[in-house]
C-alpha atoms as a PDB file:
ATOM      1  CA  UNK A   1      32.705  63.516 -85.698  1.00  0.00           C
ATOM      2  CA  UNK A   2      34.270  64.486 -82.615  1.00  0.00           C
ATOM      3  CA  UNK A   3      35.043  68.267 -83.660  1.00  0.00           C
ATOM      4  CA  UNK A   4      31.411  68.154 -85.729  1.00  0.00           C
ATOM      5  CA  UNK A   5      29.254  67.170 -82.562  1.00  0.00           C
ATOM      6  CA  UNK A   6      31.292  69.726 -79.947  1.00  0.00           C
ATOM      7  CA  UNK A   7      30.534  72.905 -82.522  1.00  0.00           C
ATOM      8  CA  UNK A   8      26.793  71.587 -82.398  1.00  0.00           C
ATOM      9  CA  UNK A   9      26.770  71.814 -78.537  1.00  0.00           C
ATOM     10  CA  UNK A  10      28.181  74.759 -78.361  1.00  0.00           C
ATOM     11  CA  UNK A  11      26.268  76.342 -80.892  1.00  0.00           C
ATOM     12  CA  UNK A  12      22.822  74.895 -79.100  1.00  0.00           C
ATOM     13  CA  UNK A  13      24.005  76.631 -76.309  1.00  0.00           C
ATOM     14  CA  UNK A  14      24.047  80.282 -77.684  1.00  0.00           C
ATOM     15  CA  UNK A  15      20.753  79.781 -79.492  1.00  0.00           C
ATOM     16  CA  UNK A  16      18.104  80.236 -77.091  1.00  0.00           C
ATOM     17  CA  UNK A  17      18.634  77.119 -75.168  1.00  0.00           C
ATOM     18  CA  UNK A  18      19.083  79.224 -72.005  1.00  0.00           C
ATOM     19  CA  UNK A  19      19.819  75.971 -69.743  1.00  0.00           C
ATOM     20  CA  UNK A  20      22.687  74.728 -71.730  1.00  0.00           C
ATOM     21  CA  UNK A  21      25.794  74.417 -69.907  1.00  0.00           C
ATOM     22  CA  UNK A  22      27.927  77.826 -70.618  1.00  0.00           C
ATOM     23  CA  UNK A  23      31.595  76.225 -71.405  1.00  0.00           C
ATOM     24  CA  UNK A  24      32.267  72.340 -73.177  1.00  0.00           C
ATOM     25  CA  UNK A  25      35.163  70.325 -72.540  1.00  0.00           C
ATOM     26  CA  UNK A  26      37.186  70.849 -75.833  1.00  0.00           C
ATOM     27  CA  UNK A  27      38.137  67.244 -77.450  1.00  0.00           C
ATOM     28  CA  UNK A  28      41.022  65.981 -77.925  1.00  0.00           C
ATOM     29  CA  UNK A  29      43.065  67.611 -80.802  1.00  0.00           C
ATOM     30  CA  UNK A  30      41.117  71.121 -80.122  1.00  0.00           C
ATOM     31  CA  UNK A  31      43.966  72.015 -78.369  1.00  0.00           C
ATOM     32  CA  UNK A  32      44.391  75.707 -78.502  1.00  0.00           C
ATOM     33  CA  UNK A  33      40.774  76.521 -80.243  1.00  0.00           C
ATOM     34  CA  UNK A  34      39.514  79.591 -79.166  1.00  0.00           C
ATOM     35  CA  UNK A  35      37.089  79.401 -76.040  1.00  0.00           C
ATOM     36  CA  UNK A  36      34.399  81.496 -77.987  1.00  0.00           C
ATOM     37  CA  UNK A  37      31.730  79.402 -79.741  1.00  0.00           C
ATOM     38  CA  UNK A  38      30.558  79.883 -82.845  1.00  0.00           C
ATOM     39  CA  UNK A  39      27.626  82.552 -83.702  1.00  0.00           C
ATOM     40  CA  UNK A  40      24.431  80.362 -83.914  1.00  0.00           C
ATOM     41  CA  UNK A  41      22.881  79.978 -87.341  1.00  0.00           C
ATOM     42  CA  UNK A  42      20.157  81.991 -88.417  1.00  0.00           C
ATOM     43  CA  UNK A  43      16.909  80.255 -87.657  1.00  0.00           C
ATOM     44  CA  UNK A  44      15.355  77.645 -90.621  1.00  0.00           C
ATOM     45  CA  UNK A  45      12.477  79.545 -92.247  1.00  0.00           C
ATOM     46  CA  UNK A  46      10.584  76.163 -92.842  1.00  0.00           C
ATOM     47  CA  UNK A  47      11.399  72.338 -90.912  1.00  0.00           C
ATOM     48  CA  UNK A  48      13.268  69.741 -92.959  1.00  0.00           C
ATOM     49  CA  UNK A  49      11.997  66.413 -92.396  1.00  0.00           C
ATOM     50  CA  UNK A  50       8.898  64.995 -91.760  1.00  0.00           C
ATOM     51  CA  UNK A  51       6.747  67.707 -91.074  1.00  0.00           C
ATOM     52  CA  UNK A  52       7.601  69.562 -94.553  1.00  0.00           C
ATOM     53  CA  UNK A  53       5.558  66.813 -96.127  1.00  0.00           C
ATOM     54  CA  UNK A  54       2.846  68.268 -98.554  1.00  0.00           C
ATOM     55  CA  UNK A  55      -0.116  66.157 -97.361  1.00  0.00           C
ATOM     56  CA  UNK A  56      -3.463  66.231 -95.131  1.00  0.00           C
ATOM     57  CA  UNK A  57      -4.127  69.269 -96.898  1.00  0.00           C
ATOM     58  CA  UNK A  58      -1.195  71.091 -95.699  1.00  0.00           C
ATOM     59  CA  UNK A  59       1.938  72.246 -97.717  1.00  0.00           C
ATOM     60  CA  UNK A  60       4.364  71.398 -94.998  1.00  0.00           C
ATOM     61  CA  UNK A  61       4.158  73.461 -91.406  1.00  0.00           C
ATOM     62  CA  UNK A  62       4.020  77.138 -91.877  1.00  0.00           C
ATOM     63  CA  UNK A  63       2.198  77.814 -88.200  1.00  0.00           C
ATOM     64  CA  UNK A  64       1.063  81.540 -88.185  1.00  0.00           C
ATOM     65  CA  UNK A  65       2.521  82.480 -91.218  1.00  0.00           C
ATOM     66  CA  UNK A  66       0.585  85.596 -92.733  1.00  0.00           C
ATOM     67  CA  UNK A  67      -1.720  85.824 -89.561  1.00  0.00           C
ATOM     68  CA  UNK A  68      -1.728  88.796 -86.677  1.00  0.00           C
ATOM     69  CA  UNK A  69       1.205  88.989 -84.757  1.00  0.00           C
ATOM     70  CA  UNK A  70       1.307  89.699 -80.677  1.00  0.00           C
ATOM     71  CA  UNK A  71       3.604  89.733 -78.182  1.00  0.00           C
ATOM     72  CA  UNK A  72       2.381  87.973 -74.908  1.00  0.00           C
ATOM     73  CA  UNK A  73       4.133  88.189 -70.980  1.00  0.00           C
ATOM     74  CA  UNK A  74       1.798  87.112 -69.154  1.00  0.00           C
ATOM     75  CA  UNK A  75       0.033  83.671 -68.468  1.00  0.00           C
ATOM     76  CA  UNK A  76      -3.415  85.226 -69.345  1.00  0.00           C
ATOM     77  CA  UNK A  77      -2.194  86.761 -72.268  1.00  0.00           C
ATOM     78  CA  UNK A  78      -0.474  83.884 -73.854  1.00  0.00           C
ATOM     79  CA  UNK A  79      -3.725  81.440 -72.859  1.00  0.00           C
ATOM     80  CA  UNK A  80      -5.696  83.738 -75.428  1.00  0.00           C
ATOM     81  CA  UNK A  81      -3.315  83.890 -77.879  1.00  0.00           C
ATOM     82  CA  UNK A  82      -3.082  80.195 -78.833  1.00  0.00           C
ATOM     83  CA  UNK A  83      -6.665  78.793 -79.135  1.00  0.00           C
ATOM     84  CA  UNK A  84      -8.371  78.393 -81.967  1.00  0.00           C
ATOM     85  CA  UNK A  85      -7.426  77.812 -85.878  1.00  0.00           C
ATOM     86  CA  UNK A  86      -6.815  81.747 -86.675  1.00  0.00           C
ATOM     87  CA  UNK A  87      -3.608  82.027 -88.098  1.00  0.00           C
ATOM     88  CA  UNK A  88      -0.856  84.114 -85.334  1.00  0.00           C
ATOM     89  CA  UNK A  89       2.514  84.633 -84.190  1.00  0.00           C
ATOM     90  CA  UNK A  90       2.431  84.776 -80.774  1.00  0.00           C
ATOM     91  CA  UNK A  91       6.304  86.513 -79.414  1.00  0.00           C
ATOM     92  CA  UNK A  92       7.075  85.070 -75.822  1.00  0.00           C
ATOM     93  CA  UNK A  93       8.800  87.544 -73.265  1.00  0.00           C
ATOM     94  CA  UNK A  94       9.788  86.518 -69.808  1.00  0.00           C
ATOM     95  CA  UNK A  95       8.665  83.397 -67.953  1.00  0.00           C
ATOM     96  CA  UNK A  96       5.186  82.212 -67.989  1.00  0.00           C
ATOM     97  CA  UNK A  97       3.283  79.706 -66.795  1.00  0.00           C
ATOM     98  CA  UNK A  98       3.307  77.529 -63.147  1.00  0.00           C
ATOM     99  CA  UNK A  99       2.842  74.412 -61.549  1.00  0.00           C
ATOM    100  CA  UNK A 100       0.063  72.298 -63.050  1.00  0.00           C
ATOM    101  CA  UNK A 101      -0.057  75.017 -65.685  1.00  0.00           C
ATOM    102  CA  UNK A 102      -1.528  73.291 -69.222  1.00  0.00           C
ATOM    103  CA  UNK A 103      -0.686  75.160 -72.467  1.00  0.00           C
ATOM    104  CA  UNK A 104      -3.768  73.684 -75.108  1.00  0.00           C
ATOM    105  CA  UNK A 105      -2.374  75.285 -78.475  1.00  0.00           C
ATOM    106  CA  UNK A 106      -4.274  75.705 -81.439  1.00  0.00           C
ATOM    107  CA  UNK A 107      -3.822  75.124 -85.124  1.00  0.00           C
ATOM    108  CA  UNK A 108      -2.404  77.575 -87.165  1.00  0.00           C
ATOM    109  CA  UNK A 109       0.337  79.231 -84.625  1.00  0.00           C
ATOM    110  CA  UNK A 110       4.227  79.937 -84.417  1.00  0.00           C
ATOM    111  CA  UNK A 111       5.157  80.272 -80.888  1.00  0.00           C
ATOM    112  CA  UNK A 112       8.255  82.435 -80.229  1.00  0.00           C
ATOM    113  CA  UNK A 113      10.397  82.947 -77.415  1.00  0.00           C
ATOM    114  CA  UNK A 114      12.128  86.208 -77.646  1.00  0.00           C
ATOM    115  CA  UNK A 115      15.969  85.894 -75.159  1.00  0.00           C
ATOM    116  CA  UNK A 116      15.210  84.395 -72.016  1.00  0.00           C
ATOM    117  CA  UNK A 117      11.739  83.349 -72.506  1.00  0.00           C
ATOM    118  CA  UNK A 118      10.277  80.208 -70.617  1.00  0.00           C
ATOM    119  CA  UNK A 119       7.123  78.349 -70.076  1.00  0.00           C
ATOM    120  CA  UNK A 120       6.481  76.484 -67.316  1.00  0.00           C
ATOM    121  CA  UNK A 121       4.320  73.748 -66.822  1.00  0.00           C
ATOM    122  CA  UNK A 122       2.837  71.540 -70.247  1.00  0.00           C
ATOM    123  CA  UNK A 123       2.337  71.962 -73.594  1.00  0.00           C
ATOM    124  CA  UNK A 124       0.042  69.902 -75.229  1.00  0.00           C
ATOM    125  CA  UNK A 125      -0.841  69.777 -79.269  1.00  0.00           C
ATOM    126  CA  UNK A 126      -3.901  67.767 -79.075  1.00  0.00           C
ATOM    127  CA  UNK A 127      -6.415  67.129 -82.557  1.00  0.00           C
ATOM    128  CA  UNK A 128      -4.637  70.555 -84.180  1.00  0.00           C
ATOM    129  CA  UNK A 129      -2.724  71.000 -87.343  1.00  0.00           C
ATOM    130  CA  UNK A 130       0.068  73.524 -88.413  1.00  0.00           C
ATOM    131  CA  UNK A 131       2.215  74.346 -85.612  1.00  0.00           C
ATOM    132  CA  UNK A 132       5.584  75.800 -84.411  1.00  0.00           C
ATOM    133  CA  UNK A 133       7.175  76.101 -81.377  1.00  0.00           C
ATOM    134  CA  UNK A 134      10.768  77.667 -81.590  1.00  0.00           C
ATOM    135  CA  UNK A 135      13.201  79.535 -79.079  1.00  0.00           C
ATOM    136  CA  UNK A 136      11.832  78.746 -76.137  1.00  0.00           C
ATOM    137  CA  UNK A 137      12.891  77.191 -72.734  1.00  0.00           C
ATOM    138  CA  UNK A 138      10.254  74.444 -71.689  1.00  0.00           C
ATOM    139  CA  UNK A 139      10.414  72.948 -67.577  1.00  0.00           C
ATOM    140  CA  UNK A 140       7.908  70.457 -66.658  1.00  0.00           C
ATOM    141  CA  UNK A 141       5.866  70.075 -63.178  1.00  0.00           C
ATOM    142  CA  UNK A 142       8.989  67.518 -62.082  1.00  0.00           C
ATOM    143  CA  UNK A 143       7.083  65.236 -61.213  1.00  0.00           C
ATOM    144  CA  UNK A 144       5.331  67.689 -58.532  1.00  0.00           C
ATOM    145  CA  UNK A 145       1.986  66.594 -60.181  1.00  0.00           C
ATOM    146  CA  UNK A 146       2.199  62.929 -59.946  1.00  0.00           C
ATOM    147  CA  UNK A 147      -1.553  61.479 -58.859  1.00  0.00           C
ATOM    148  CA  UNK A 148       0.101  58.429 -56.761  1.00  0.00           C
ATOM    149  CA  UNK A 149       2.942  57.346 -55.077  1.00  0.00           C
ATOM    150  CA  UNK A 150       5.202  54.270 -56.143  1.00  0.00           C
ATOM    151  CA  UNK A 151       7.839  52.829 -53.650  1.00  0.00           C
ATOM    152  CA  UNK A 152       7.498  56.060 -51.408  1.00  0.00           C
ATOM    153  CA  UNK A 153       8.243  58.178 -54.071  1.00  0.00           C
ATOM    154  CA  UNK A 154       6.016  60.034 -56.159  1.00  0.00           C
ATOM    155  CA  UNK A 155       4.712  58.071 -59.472  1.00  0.00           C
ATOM    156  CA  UNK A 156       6.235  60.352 -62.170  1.00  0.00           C
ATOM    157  CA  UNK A 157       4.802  58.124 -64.752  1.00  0.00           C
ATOM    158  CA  UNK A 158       0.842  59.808 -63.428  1.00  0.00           C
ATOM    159  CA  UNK A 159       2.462  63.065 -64.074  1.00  0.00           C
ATOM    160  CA  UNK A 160       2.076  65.441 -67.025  1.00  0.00           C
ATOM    161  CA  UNK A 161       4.851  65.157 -69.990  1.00  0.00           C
ATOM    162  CA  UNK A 162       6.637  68.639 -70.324  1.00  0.00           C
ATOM    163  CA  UNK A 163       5.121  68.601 -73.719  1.00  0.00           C
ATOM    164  CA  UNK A 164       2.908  65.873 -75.889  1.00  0.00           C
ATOM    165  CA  UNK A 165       1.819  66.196 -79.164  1.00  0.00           C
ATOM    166  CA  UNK A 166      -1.180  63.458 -79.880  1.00  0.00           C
ATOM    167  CA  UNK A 167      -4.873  62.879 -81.047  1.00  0.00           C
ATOM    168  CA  UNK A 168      -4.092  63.148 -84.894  1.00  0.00           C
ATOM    169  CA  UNK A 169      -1.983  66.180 -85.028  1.00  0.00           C
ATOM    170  CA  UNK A 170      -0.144  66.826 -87.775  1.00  0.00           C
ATOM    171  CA  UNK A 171       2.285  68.946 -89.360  1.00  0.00           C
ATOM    172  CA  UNK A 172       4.234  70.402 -86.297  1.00  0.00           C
ATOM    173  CA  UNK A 173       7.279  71.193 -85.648  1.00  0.00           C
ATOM    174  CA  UNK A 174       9.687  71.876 -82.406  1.00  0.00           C
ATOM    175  CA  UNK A 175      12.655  74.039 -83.333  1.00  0.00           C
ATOM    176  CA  UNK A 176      15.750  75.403 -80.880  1.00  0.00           C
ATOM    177  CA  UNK A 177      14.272  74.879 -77.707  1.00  0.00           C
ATOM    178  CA  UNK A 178      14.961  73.627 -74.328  1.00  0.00           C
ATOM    179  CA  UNK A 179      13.036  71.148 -72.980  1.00  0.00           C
ATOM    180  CA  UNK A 180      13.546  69.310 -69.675  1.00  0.00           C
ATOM    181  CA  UNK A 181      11.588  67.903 -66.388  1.00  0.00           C
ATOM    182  CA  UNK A 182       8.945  66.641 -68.003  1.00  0.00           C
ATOM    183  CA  UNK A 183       6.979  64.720 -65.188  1.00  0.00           C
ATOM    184  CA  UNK A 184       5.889  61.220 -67.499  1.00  0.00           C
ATOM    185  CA  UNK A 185       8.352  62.621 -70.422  1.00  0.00           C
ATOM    186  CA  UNK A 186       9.712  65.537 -72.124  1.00  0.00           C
ATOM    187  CA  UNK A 187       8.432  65.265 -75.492  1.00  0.00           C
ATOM    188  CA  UNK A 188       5.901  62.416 -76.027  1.00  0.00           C
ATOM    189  CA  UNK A 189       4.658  61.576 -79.924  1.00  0.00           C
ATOM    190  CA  UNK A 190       1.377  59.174 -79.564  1.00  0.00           C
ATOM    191  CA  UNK A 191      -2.022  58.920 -80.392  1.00  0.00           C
ATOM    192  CA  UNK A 192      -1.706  58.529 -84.102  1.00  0.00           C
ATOM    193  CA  UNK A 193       0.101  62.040 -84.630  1.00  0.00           C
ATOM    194  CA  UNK A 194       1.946  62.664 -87.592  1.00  0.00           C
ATOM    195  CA  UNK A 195       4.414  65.109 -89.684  1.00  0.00           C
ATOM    196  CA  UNK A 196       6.374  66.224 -86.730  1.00  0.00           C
ATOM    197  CA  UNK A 197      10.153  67.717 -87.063  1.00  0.00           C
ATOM    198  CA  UNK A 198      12.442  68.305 -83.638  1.00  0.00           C
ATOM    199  CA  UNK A 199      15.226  70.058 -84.439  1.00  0.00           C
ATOM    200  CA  UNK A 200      18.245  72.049 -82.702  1.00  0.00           C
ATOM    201  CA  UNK A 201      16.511  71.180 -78.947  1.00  0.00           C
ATOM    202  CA  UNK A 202      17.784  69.867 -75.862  1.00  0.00           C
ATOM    203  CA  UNK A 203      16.222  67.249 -73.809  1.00  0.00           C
ATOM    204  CA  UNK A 204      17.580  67.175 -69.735  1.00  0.00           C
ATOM    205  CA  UNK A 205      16.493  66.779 -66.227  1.00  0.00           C
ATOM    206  CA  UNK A 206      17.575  69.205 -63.589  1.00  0.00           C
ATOM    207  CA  UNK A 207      18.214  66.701 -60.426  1.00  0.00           C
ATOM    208  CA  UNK A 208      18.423  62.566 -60.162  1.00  0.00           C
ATOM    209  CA  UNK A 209      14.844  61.738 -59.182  1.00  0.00           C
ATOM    210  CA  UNK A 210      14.605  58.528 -56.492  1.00  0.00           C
ATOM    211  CA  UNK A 211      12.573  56.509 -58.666  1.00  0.00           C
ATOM    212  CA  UNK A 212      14.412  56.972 -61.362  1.00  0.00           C
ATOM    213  CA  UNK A 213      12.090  57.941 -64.114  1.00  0.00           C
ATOM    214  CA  UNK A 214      14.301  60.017 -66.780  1.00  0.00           C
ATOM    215  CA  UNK A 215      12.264  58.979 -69.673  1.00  0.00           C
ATOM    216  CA  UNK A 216      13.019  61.849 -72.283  1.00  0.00           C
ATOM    217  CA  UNK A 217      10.733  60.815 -75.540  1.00  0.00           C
ATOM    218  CA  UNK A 218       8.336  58.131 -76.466  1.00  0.00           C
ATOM    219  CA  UNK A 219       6.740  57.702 -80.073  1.00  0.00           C
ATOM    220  CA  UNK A 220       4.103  55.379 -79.657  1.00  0.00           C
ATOM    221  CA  UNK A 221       1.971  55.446 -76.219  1.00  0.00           C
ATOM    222  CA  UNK A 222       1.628  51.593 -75.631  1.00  0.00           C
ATOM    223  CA  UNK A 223       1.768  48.389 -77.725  1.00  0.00           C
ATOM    224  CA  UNK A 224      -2.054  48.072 -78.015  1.00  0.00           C
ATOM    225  CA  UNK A 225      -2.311  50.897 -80.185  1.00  0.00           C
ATOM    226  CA  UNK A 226      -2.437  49.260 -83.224  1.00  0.00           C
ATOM    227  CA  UNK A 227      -4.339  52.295 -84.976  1.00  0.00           C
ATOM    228  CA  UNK A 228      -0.722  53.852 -84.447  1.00  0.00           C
ATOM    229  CA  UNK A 229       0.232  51.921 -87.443  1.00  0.00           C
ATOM    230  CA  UNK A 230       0.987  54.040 -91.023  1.00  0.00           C
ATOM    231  CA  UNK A 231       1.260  57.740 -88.460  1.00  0.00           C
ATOM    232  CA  UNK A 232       3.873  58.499 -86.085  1.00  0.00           C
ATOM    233  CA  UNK A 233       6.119  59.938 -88.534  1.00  0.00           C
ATOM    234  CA  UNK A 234       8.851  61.755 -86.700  1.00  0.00           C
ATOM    235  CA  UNK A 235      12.579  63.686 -87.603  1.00  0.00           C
ATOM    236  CA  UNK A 236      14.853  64.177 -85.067  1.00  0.00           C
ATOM    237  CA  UNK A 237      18.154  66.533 -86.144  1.00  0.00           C
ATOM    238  CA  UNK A 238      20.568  68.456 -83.942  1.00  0.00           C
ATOM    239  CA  UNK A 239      19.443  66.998 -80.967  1.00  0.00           C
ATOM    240  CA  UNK A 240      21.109  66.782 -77.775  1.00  0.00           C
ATOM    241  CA  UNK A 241      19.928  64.446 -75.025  1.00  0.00           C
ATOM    242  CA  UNK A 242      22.012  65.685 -72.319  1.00  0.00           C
ATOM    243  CA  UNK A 243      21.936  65.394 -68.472  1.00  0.00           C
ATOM    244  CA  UNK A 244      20.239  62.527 -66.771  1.00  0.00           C
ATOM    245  CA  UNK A 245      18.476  61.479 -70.083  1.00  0.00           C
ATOM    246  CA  UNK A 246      18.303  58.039 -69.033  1.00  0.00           C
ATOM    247  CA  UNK A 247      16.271  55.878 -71.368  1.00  0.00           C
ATOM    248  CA  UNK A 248      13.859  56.941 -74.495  1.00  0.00           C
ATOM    249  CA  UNK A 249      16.252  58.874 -76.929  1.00  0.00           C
ATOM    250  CA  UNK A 250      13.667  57.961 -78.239  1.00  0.00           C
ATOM    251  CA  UNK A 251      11.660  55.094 -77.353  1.00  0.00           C
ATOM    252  CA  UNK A 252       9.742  53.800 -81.063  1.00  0.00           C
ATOM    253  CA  UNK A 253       6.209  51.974 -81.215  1.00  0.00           C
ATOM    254  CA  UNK A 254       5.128  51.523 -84.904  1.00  0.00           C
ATOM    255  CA  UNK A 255       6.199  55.158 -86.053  1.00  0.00           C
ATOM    256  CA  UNK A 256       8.726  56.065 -88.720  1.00  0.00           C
ATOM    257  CA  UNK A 257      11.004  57.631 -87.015  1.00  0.00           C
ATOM    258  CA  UNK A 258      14.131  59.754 -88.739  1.00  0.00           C
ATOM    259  CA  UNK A 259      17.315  60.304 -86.167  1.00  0.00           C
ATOM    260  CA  UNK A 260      20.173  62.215 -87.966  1.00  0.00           C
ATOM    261  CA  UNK A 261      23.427  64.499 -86.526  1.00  0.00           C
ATOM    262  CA  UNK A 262      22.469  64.500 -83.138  1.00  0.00           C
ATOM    263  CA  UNK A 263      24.284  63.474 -79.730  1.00  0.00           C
ATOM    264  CA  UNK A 264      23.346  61.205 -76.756  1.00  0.00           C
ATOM    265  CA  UNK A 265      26.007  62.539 -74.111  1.00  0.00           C
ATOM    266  CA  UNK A 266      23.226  62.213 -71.105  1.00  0.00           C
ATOM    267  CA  UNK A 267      25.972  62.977 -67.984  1.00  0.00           C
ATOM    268  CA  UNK A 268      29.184  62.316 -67.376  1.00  0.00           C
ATOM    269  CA  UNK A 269      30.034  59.259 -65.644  1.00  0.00           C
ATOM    270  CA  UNK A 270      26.834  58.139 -65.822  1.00  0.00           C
ATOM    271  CA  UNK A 271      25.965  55.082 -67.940  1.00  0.00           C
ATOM    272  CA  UNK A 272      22.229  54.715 -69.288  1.00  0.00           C
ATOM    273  CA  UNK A 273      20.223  52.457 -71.160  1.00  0.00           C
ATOM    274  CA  UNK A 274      18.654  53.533 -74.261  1.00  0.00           C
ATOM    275  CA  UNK A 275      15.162  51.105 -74.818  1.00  0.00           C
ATOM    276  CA  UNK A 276      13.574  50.996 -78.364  1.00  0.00           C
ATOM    277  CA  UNK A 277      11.096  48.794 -79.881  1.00  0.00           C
ATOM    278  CA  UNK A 278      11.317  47.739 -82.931  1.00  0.00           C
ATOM    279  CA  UNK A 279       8.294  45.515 -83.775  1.00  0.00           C
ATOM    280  CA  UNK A 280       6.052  47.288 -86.013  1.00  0.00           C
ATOM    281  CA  UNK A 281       8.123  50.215 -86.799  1.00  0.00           C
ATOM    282  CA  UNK A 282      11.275  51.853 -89.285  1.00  0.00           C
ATOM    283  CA  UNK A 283      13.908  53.433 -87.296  1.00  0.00           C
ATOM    284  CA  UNK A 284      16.913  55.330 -89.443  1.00  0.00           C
ATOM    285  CA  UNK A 285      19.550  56.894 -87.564  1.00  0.00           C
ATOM    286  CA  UNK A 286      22.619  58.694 -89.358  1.00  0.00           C
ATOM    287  CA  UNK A 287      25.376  60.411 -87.666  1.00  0.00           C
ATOM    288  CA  UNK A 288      24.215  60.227 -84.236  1.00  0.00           C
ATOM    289  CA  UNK A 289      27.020  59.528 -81.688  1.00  0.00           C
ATOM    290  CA  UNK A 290      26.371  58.246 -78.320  1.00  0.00           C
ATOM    291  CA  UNK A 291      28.809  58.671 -75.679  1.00  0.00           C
ATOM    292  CA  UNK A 292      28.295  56.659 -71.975  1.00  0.00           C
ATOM    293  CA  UNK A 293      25.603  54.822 -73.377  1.00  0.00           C
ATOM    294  CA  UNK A 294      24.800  51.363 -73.295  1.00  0.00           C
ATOM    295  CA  UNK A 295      23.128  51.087 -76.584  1.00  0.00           C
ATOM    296  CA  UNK A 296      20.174  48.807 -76.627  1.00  0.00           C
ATOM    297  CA  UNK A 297      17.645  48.049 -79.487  1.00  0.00           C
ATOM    298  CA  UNK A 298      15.109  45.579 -78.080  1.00  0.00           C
ATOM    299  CA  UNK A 299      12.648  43.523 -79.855  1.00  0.00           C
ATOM    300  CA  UNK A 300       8.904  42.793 -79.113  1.00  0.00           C
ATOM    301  CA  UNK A 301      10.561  39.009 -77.760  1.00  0.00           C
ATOM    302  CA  UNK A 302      13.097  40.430 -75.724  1.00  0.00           C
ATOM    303  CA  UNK A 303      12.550  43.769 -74.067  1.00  0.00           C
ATOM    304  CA  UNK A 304      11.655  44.811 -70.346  1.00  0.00           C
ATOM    305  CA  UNK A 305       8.570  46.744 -70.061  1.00  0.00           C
ATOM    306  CA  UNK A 306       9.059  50.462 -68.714  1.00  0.00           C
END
């Protein structure tokens, strides 16, 4: 497990996860291993998991497949590229994007990065259908946009997640990208979306914020939303929540909610608390190691609200 989980860092870290530390320490009994990672795989053609479901009318998530392809480096650019249904592959090159920048994308799009593509700011998949987003390097507003102030600090939780997918959606999926300092949360599931994959991505924050929100991924907004119930279905594979990932790897409201060969190594040193519900919801994880974590699967009778 060990050997399997260091060749998966190291591997996320040569595949267009630009933030991903450059060198590992080797585990023990690597001893003598070359220092060179392994070449990345070559990129899935189609998600395995929950958004390769035939259903809704879709045949699993195929995003732009078949439509126009363009290649977008600029903010302006990319902003007409991704609205409306149209089918499109839309190529990312160089950074895009700002502070309080939103990112509405439409149905029927693969989003690219090509090397050392980022988008700054949030990107939302609101009431669409049929989307990828793959290869690209994803930074939040950091809590810059927070509305209000809690304690003297700034109220992350009023801030923007680095990306949300919600309102129905269905049928998306999130491959080999880096995703971190998400205001709220990185990557948020709610508002009875369904069929989503996240595979081969990292989930981080950049600095320790003072208030301590490092709330990486919810699935399920809030306990009220009982019209959550039968959606929220959600794979997780080759994940890595990594640096100051403190609590939601993920956090599970009534979803179904798939967790397989993925590591929870948030910082070194650091020990964390990872919050789930489990009232009204199917959780299956399978070969997912956790290292300084203490693990914590709360019920609806015995959990803190955060």
């Amino acid at each position: 497990m060990r050997t399997s989980f260091f060749l998966f860092a190291m591997v996320l870290a040569t595949s267009g996860c630009s933030s991903a530390p450059d060198t590992f320490p080797a585990p023990s009994g690597m001893a003598g291993t070359s220092s060179e990672p392994p070449p990345p795989p070559p990129l899935d053609t189609s998600p395995i998991g929950w958004a390769s479901v035939e259903d809704l009318g879709l045949n699993g998530t195929t995003g732009g497949e078949g439509g126009e392809e363009v290649e977008v480096s600029t903010t302006a650019e990319f902003l007409t590229a991704i609205v409306g249904s149209d089918p499109r592959i839309i190529r990312v090159s160089g950074v895009i994007g700002g502070l309080n920048q939103r990112f509405e994308i439409g149905s029927n799009k693969t989003v690219e990065g090509l090397t050392g593509a980022e988008l700054h700011g949030a990107v939302r998949i609101d009431e669409v259908s049929n989307v990828i987003v793959r290869n690209l390097k994803i930074i939040g507003n950091d809590c810059a946009d927070a509305e209000g102030m809690e304690g003297g600090e700034p109220d992350c939780s009023s801030g923007a997640d680095a990306f949300t997918i919600r309102g129905g959606a269905h049928h998306v999926w999130v491959d080999h990208c880096d995703v971190s300092d998400g205001s709220d949360g990185n990557l948020d599931v709610t508002d009875q979306a369904d069929y989503v994959t996240i595979s081969w991505t990292k989930f981080s924050y950049s600095r320790d914020r003072a208030g301590g929100h490092h709330f990486s991924n919810l699935i399920g907004g809030s306990d009220g939303a009982a019209g959550d119930a039968g959606h929220l279905r959600v794979t997780f594979h080759h994940v890595w929540w990594a640096d100051r990932a403190r609590e939601r790897m993920p956090r599970v409201r009534y979803g179904q909610v798939h967790i397989f060969n993925s590591l929870q190594r948030p910082h070194r040193e650091q020990h964390v608390h990872r919050r789930c519900r489990s009232d009204q919801r199917h959780r299956l994880l399978e070969r997912v190691e956790h290292r300084g974590i203490a693990w914590q699967l709360l019920s609806q009778d015995n959990r803190p609200e955060r």
